[in-house]
Protein backbone atom coordinates (compact mmCIF):
# COMPACT_ATOMS: atom_id res chain seq x y z
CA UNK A 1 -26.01 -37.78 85.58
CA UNK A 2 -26.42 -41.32 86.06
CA UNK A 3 -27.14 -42.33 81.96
CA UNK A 4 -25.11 -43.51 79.57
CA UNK A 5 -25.54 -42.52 76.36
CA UNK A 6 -26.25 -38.95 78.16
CA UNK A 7 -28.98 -36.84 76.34
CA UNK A 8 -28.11 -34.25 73.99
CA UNK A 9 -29.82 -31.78 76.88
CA UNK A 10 -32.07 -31.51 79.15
CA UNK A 11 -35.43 -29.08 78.85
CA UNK A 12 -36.90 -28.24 82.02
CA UNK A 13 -40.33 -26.55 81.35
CA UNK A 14 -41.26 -24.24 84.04
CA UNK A 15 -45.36 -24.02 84.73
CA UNK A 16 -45.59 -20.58 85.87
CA UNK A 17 -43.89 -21.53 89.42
CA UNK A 18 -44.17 -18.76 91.80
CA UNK A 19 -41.70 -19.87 94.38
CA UNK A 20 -37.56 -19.79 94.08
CA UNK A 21 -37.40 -22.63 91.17
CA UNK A 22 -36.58 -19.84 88.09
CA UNK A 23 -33.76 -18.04 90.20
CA UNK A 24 -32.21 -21.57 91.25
CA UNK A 25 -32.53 -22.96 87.83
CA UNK A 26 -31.13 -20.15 85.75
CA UNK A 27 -28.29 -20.46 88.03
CA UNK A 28 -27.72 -24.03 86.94
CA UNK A 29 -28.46 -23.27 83.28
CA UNK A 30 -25.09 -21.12 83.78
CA UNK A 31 -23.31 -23.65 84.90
CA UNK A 32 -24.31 -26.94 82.49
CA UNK A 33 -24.26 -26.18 78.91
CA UNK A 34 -26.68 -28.74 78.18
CA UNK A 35 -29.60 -27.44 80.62
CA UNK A 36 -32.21 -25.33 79.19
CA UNK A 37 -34.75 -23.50 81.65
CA UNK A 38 -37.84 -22.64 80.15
CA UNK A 39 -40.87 -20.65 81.83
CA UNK A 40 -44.27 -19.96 80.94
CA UNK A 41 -45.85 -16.56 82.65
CA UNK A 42 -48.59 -18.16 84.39
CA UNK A 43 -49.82 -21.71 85.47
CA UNK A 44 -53.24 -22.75 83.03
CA UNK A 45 -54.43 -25.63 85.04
CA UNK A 46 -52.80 -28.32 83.03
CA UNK A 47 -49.39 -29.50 81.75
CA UNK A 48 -49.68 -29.79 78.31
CA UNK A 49 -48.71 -26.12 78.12
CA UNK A 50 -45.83 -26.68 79.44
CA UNK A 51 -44.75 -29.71 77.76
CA UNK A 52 -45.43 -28.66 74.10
CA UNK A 53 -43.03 -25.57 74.83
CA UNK A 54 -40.72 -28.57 75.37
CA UNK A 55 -41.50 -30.07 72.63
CA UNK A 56 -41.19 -27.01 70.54
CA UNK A 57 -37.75 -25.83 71.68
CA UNK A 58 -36.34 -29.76 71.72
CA UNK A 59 -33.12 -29.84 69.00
CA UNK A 60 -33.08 -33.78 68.97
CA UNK A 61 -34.94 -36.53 66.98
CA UNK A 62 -36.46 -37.87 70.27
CA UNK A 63 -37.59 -36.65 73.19
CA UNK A 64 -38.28 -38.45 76.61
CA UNK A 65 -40.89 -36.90 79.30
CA UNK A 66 -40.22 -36.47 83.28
CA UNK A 67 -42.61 -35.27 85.53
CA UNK A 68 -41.14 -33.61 88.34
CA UNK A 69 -42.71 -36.10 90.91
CA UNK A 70 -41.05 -39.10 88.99
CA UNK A 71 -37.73 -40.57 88.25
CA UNK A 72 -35.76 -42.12 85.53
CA UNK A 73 -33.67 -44.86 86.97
CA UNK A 74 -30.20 -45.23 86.25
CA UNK A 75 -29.72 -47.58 82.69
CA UNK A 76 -33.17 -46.27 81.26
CA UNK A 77 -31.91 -44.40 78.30
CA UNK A 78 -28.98 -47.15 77.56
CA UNK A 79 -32.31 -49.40 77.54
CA UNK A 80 -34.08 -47.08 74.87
CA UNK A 81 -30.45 -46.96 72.67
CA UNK A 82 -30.93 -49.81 70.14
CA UNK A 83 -34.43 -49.06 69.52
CA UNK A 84 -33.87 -45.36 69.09
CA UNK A 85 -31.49 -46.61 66.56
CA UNK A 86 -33.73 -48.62 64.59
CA UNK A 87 -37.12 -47.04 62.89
CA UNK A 88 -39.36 -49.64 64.20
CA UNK A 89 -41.06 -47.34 66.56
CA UNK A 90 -42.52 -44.02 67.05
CA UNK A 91 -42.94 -44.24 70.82
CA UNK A 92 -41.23 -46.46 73.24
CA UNK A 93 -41.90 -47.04 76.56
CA UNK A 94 -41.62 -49.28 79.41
CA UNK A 95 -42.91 -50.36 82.93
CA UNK A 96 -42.15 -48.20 86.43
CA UNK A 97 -41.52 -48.95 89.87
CA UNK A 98 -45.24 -47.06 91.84
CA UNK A 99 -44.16 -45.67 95.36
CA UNK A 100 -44.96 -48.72 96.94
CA UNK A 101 -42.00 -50.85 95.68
CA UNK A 102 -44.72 -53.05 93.15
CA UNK A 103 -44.57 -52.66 89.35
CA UNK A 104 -46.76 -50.66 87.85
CA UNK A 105 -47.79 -53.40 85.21
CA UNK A 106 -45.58 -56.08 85.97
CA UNK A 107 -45.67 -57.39 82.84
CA UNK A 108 -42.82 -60.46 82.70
CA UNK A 109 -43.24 -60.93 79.09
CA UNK A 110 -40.92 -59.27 77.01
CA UNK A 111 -41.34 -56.22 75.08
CA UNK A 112 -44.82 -55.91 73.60
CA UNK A 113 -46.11 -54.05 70.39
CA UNK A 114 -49.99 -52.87 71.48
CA UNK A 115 -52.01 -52.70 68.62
CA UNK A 116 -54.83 -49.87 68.41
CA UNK A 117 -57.66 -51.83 70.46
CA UNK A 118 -55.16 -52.61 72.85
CA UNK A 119 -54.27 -48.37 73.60
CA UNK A 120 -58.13 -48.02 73.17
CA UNK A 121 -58.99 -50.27 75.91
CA UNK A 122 -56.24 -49.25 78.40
CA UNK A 123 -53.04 -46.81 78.48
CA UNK A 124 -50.41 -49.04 78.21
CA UNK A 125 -48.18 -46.09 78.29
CA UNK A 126 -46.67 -44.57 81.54
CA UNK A 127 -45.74 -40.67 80.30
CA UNK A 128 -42.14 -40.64 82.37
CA UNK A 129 -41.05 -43.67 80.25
CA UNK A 130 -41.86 -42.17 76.97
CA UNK A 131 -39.58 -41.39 74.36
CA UNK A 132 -41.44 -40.26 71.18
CA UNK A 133 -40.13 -38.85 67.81
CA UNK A 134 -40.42 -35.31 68.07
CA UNK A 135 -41.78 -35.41 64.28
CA UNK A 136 -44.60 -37.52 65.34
CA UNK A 137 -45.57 -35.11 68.26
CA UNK A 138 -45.09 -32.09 66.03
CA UNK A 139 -47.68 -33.67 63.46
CA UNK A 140 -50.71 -34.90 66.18
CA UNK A 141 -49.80 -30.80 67.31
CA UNK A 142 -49.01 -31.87 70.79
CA UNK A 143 -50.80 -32.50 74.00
CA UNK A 144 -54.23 -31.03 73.97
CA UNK A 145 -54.24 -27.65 76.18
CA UNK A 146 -57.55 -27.65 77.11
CA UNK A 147 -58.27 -28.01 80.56
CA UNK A 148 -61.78 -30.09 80.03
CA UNK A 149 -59.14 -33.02 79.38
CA UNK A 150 -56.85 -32.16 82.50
CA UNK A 151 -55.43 -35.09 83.85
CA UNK A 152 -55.48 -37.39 81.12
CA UNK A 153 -54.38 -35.55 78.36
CA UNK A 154 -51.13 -37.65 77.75
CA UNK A 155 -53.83 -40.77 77.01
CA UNK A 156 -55.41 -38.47 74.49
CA UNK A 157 -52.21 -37.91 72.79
CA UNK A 158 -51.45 -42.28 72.93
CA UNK A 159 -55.31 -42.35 71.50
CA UNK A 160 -54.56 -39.68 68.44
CA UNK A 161 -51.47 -41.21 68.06
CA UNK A 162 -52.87 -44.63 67.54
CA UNK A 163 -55.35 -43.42 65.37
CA UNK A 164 -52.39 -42.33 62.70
CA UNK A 165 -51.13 -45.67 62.84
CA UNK A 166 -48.05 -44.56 65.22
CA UNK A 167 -46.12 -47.52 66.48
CA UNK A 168 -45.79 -48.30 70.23
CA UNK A 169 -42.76 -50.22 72.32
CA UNK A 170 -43.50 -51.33 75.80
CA UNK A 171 -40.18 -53.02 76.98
CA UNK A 172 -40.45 -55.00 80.11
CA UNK A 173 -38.26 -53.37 82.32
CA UNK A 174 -38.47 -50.95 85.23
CA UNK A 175 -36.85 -47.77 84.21
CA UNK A 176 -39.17 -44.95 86.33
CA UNK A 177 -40.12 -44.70 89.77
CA UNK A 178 -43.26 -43.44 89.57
CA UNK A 179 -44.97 -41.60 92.14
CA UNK A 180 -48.67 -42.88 92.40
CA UNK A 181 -51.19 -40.71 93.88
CA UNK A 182 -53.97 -43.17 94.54
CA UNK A 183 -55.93 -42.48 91.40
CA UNK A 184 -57.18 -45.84 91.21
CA UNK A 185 -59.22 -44.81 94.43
CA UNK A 186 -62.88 -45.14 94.72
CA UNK A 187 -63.42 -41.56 95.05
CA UNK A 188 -64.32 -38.15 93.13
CA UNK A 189 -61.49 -37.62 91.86
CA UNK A 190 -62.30 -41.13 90.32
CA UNK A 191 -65.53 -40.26 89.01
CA UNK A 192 -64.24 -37.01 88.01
CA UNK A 193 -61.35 -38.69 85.55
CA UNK A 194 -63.99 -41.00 84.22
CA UNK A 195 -66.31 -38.14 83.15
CA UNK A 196 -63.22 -36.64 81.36
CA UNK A 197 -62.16 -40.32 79.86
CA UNK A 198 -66.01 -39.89 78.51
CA UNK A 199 -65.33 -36.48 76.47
CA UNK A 200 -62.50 -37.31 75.19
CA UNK A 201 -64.30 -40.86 74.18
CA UNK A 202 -67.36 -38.88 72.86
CA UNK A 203 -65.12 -36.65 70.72
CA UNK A 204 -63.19 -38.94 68.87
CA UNK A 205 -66.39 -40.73 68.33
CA UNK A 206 -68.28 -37.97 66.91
CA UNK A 207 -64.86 -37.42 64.56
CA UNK A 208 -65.57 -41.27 63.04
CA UNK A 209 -69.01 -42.28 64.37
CA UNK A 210 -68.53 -45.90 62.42
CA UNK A 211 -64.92 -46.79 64.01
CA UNK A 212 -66.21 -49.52 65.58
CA UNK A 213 -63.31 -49.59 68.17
CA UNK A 214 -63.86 -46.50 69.19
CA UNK A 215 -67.61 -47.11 69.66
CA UNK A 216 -67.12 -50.30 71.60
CA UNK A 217 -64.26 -48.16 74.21
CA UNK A 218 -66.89 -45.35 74.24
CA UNK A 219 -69.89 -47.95 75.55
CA UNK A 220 -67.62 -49.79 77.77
CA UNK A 221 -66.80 -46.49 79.70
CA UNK A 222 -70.27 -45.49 79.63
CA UNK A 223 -71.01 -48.58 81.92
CA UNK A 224 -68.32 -48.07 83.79
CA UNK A 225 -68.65 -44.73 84.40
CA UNK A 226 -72.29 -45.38 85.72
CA UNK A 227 -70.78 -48.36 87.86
CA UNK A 228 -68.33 -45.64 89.73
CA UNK A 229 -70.97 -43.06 89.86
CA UNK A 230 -73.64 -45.69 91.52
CA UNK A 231 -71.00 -47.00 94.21
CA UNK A 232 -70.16 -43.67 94.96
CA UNK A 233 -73.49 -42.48 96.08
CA UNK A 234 -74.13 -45.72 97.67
CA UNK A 235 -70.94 -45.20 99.80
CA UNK A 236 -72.10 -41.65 100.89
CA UNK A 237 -75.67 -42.58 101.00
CA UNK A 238 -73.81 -45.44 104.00
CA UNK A 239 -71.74 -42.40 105.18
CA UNK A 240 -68.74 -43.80 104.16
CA UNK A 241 -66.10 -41.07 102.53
CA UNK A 242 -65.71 -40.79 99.18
């Protein structure tokens, strides 16, 4: 295992795989005390299932996400030591290498402390570099399982978070190569996450209709939303793919 301080073990949550994973990792769980292999029955079309049965098996004070197309790079969790150690923050997290060698935010300015607009306006948090206090998870009750909010439910877990005053670490250091799927695209898919960015906007809003931040996030995605939407069409309406 290439970190040092090791973890106290290592959860791997199972989304209702159908192929040979459960066979090949109960034979590992066998074999490494500190692997646990758990499996829900059937896949629900998002992985927030799957991650709060993490979250609600984990025996440690922290726990730190992987999705299984990313990859902690060696040193990350001998990065995270001294602040796990402290109780200055409630989720730390830091920048990733994307698939095409480039940082993902590249931001060459030491470790920052986002304040509320700043997670409102943007996720500043990549999930695979996340280490969170499992107490703090436990009381926001997780990742949202619905699967209206598929695909950016770890942003609507940031956004709750924030709301409770949680405190956020980015440190400025690679520690995940991340594996990046295009999203940015102009595309449906794009237009697709936007409209789900909206709901989740909408709903908080409707929660506190005179949060002012939240109102100002909620109009600027409204825009932006019709921006996508208008370039899209115009793009098919030139013939051009979407």
């Amino acid at each position: 295992m290439e970190q040092e301080p090791a973890p106290l073990e290592v959860i791997v949550c199972d989304d209702g795989s159908t192929d040979g994973t459960r066979a090949e990792f109960e034979r590992w769980q066998a074999e490494e005390p500190r692997l646990r292999y758990l499996r829900l029955p059937r896949n629900r079309g998002t992985p927030a299932p799957a991650r709060n049965l993490g979250i609600a098996s984990a025996q440690g004070e922290w726990i730190g996400f992987l999705d299984d197309d990313d990859r902690w790079l060696p040193g990350k969790l001998a990065l995270h030591a001294p602040m796990l150690a402290t109780k200055d923050a409630d989720v730390i997290a830091t920048d990733a290498v994307r698939s095409n060698g480039q940082r993902y935010f590249g931001l060459g300015v030491g470790a920052q402390q986002p304040a509320r607009v700043e997670i409102e306006q943007a996720n500043p948090v990549v999930l695979s570099s996340a280490v969170v206090r499992r107490s703090v998870l436990l009381s926001a009750h997780g990742f949202d399982e619905s699967r209206a909010i598929a695909g950016i439910e770890d942003y609507d877990l940031w956004l709750r978070l924030a709301d409770r005053g949680v405190r956020f670490v980015i440190l400025d250091a690679a520690t995940v190569a991340y594996s990046d799927h295009g999203s940015a695209r102009l595309s449906s898919r794009a237009v697709r996450t936007y409209l789900i960015l909206l709901r989740v906007r909408l709903r908080r809003l409707f929660i506190a209709p005179r949060d002012r931040i939240a109102l100002l996030s909620t109009l600027r995605d409204i825009r932006a939303t019709a921006l996508l939407i208008t370039r899209s069409l115009f793009q098919t309406h030139e013939g051009s793919p979407v």
